[in-house]
C-alpha atoms as a PDB file:
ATOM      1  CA  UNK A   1     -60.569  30.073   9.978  1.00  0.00           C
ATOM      2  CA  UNK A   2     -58.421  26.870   9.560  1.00  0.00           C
ATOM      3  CA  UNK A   3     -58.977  24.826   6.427  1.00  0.00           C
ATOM      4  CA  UNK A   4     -59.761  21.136   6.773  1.00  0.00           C
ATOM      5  CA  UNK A   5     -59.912  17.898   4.335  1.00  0.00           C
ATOM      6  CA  UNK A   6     -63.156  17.871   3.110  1.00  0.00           C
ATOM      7  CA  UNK A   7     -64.414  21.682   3.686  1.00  0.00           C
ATOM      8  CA  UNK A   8     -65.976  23.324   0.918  1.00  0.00           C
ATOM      9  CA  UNK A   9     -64.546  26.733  -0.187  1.00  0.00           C
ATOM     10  CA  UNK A  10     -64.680  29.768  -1.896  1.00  0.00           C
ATOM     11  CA  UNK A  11     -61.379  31.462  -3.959  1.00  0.00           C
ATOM     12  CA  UNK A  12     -60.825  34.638  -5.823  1.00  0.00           C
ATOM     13  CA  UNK A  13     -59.432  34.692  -9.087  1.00  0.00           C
ATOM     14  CA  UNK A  14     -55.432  34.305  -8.891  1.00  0.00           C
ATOM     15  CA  UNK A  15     -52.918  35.666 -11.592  1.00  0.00           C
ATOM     16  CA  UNK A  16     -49.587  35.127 -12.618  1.00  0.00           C
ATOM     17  CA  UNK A  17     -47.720  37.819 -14.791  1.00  0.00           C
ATOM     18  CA  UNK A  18     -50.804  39.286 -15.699  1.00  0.00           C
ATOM     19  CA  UNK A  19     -52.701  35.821 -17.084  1.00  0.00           C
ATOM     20  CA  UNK A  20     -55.251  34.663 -15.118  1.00  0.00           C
ATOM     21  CA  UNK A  21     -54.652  31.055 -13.570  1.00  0.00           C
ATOM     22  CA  UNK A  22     -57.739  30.272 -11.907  1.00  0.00           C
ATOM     23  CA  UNK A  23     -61.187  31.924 -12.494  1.00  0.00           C
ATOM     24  CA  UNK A  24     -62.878  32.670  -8.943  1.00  0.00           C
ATOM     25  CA  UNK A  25     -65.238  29.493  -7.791  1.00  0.00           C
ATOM     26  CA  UNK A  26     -65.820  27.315  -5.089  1.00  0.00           C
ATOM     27  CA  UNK A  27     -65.188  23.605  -4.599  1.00  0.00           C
ATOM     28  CA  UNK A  28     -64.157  20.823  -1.916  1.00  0.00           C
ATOM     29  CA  UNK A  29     -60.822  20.275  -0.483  1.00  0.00           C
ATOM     30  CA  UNK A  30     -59.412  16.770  -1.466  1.00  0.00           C
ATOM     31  CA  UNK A  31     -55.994  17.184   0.704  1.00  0.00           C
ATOM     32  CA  UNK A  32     -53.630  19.542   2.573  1.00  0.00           C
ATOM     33  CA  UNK A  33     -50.136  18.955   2.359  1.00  0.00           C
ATOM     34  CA  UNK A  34     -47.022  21.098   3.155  1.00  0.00           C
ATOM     35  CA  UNK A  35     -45.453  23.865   1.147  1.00  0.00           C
ATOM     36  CA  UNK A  36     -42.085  21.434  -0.218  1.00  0.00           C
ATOM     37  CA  UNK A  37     -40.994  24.096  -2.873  1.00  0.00           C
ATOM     38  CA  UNK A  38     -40.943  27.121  -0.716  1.00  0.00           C
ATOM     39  CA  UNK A  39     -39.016  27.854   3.030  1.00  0.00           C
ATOM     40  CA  UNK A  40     -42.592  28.854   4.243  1.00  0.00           C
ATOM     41  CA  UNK A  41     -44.480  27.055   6.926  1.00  0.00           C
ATOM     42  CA  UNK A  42     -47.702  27.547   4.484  1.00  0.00           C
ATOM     43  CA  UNK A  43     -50.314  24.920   3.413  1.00  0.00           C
ATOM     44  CA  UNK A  44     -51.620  23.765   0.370  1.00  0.00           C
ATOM     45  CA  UNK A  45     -54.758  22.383  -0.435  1.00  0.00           C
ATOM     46  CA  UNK A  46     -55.719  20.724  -3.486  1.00  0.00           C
ATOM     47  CA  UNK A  47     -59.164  21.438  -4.848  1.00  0.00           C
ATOM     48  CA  UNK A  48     -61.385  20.104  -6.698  1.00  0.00           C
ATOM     49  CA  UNK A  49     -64.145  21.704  -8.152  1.00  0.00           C
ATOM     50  CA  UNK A  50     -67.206  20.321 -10.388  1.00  0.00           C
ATOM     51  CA  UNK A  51     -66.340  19.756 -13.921  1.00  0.00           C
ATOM     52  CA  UNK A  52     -62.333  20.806 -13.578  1.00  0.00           C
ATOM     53  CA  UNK A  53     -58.939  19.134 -12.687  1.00  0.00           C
ATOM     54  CA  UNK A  54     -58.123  18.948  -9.109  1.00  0.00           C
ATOM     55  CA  UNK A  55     -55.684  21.911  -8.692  1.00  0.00           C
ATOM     56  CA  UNK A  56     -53.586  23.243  -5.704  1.00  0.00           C
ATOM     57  CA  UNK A  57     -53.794  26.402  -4.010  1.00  0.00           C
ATOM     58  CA  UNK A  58     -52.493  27.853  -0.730  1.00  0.00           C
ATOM     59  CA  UNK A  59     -54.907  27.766   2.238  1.00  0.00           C
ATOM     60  CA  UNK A  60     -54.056  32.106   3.195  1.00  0.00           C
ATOM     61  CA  UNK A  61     -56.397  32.121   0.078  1.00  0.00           C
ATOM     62  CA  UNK A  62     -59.130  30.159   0.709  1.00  0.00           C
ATOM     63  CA  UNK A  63     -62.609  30.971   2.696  1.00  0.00           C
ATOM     64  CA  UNK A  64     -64.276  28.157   3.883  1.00  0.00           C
ATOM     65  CA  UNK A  65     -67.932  27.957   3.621  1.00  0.00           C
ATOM     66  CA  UNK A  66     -70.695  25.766   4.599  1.00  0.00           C
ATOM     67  CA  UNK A  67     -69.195  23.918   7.161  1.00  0.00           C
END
């Protein structure tokens, strides 16, 4: 399902070397933007969920919920 500006969704818990980054949650998606670091035609959304820092994520990991 394609991932739109405002959409509220659900992540699983991504790692980097073995350290958790981001605990599992869900929360609303502020923007989309393109992937500018990588050669990918990816998306990234940045999230925000309650009581945290807006943080980015790409959209192959995200579930949307409660349309």
């Amino acid at each position: 399902m394609k991932i739109n500006v405002g959409d509220k969704v659900r992540y699983e818990d991504t790692y980097a070397i073995g350290i958790k980054i981001v605990s599992a949650g869900v929360g609303k998606v502020l923007e989309l933007k393109p992937d500018t670091y990588g050669k990918s035609k990816k998306q990234i959304a940045v999230i925000k969920q309650r009581g945290r820092e807006p943080f980015e994520m790409f959209t192959s990991g995200l579930q949307a919920i409660d349309r």
